[in-house]
C-alpha atoms as a PDB file:
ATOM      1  CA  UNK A   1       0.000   0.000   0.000  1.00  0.00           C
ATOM      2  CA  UNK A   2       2.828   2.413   0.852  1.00  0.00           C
ATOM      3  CA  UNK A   3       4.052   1.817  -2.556  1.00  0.00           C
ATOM      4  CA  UNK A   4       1.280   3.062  -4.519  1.00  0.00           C
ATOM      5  CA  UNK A   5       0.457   5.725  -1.976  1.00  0.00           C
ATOM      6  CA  UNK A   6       4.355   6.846  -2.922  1.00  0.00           C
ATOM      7  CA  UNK A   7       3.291   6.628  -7.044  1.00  0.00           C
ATOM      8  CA  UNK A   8       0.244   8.836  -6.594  1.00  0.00           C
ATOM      9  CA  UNK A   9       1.782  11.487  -4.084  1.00  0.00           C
ATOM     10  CA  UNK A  10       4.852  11.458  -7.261  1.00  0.00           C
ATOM     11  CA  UNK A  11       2.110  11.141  -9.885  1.00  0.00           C
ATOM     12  CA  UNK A  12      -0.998  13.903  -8.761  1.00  0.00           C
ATOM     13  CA  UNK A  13       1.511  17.325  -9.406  1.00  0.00           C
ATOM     14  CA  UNK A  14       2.229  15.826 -12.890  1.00  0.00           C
ATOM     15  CA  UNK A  15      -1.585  15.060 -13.244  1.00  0.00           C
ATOM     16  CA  UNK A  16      -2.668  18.311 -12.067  1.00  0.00           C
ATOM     17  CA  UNK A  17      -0.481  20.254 -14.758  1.00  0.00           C
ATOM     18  CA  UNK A  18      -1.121  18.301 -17.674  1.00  0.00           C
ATOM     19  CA  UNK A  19      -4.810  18.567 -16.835  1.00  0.00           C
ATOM     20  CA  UNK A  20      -3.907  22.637 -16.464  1.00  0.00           C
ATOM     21  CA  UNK A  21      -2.141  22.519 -20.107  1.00  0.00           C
ATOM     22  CA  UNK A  22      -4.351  20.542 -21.441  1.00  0.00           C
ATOM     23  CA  UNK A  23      -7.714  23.063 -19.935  1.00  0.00           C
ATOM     24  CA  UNK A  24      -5.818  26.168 -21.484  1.00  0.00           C
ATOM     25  CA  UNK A  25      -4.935  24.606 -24.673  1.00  0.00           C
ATOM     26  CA  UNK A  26      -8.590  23.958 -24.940  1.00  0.00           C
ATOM     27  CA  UNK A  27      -9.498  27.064 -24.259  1.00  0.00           C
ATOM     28  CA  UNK A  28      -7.262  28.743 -26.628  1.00  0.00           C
ATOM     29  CA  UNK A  29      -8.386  27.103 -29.273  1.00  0.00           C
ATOM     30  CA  UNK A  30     -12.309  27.808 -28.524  1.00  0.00           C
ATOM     31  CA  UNK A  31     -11.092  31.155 -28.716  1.00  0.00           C
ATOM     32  CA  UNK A  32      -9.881  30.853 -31.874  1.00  0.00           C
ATOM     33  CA  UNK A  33     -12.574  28.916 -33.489  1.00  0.00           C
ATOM     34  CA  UNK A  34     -15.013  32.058 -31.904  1.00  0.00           C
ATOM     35  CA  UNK A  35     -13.175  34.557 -33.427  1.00  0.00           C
ATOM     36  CA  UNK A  36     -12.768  32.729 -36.493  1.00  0.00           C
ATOM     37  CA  UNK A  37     -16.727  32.075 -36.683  1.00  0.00           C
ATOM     38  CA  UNK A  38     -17.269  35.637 -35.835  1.00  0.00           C
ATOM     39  CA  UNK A  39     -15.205  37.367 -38.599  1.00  0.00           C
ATOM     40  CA  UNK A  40     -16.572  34.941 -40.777  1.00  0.00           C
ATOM     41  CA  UNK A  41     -19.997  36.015 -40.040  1.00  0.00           C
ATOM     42  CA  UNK A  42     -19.586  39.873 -40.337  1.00  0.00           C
ATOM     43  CA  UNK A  43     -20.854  40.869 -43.564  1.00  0.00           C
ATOM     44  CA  UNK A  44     -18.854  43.908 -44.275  1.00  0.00           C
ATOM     45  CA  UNK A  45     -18.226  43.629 -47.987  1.00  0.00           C
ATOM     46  CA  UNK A  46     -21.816  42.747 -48.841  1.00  0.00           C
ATOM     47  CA  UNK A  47     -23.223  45.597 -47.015  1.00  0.00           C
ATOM     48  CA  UNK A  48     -21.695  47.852 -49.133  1.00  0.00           C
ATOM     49  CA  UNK A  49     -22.463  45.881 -51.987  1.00  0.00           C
ATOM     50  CA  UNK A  50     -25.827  46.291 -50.741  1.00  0.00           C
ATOM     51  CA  UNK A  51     -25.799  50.020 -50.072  1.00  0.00           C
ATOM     52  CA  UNK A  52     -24.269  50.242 -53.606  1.00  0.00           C
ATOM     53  CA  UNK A  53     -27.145  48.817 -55.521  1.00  0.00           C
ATOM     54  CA  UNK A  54     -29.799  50.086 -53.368  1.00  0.00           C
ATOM     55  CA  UNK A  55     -28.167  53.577 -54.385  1.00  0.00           C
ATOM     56  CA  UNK A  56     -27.527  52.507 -57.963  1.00  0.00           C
ATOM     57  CA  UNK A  57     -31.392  51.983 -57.832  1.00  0.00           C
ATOM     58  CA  UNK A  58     -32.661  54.595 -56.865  1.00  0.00           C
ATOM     59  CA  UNK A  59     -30.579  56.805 -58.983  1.00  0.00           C
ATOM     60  CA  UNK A  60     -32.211  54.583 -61.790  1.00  0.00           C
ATOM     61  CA  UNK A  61     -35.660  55.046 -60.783  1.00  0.00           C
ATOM     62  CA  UNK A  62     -35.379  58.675 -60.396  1.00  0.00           C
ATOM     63  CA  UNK A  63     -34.357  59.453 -64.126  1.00  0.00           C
ATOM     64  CA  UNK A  64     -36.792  60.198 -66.216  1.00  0.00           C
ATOM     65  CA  UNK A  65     -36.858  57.614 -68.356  1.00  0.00           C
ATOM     66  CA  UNK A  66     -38.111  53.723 -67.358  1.00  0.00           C
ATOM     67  CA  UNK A  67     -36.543  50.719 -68.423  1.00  0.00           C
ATOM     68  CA  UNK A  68     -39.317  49.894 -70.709  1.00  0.00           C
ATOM     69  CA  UNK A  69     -39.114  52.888 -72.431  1.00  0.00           C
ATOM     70  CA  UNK A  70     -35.479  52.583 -72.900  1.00  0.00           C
ATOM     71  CA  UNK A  71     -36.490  48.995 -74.568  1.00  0.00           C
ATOM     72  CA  UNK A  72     -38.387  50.944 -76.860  1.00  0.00           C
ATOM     73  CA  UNK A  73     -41.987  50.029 -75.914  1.00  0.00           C
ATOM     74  CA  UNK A  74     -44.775  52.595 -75.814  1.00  0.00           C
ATOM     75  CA  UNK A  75     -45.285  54.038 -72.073  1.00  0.00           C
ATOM     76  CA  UNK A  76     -47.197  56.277 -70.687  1.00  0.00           C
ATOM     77  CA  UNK A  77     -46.770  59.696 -68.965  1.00  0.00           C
ATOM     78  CA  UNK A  78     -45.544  57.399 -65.783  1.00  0.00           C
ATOM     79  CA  UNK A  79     -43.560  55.324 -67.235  1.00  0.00           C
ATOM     80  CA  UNK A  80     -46.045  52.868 -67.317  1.00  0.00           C
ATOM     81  CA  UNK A  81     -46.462  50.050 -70.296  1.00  0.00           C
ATOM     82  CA  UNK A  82     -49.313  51.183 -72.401  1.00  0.00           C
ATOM     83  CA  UNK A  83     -52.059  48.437 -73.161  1.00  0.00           C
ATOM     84  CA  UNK A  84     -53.668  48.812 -76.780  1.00  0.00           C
END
């Protein structure tokens, strides 16, 4: 019995720091993988993009002439397709 109370008194300061490595390792990495996942998930360029074509848009719709019209088709005086 003395024996293996010997082996774990020599064993349990090893145990305790490899356990200690082994928790902040882990925990290094989560962070990681978080920050990872949340740069991923920030949409920066495709806001713009957004922004860019909602602008584009609007600038379109506020000229005077329509898309149709610009095909060539009849319209009216609101730029609506005329019927007939």
């Amino acid at each position: 019995m003395q024996d293996i109370s010997d082996l774990i008194k020599e064993a349990k300061p090893l145990y305790w720091a490899r356990k200690k490595r082994n928790n902040r390792i882990k925990a290094g990495l989560a962070a990681l993988a978080c920050a990872f996942l949340l740069f991923a998930f920030i949409p920066e360029k495709q806001t713009s993009e957004l922004y860019y074509y909602w602008d584009l848009g609007y600038t379109e719709a506020s000229n005077t002439t329509t898309y149709v019209e610009n095909l060539g088709l009849p319209v009216d005086d609101y730029g609506l397709l005329l019927v007939g």
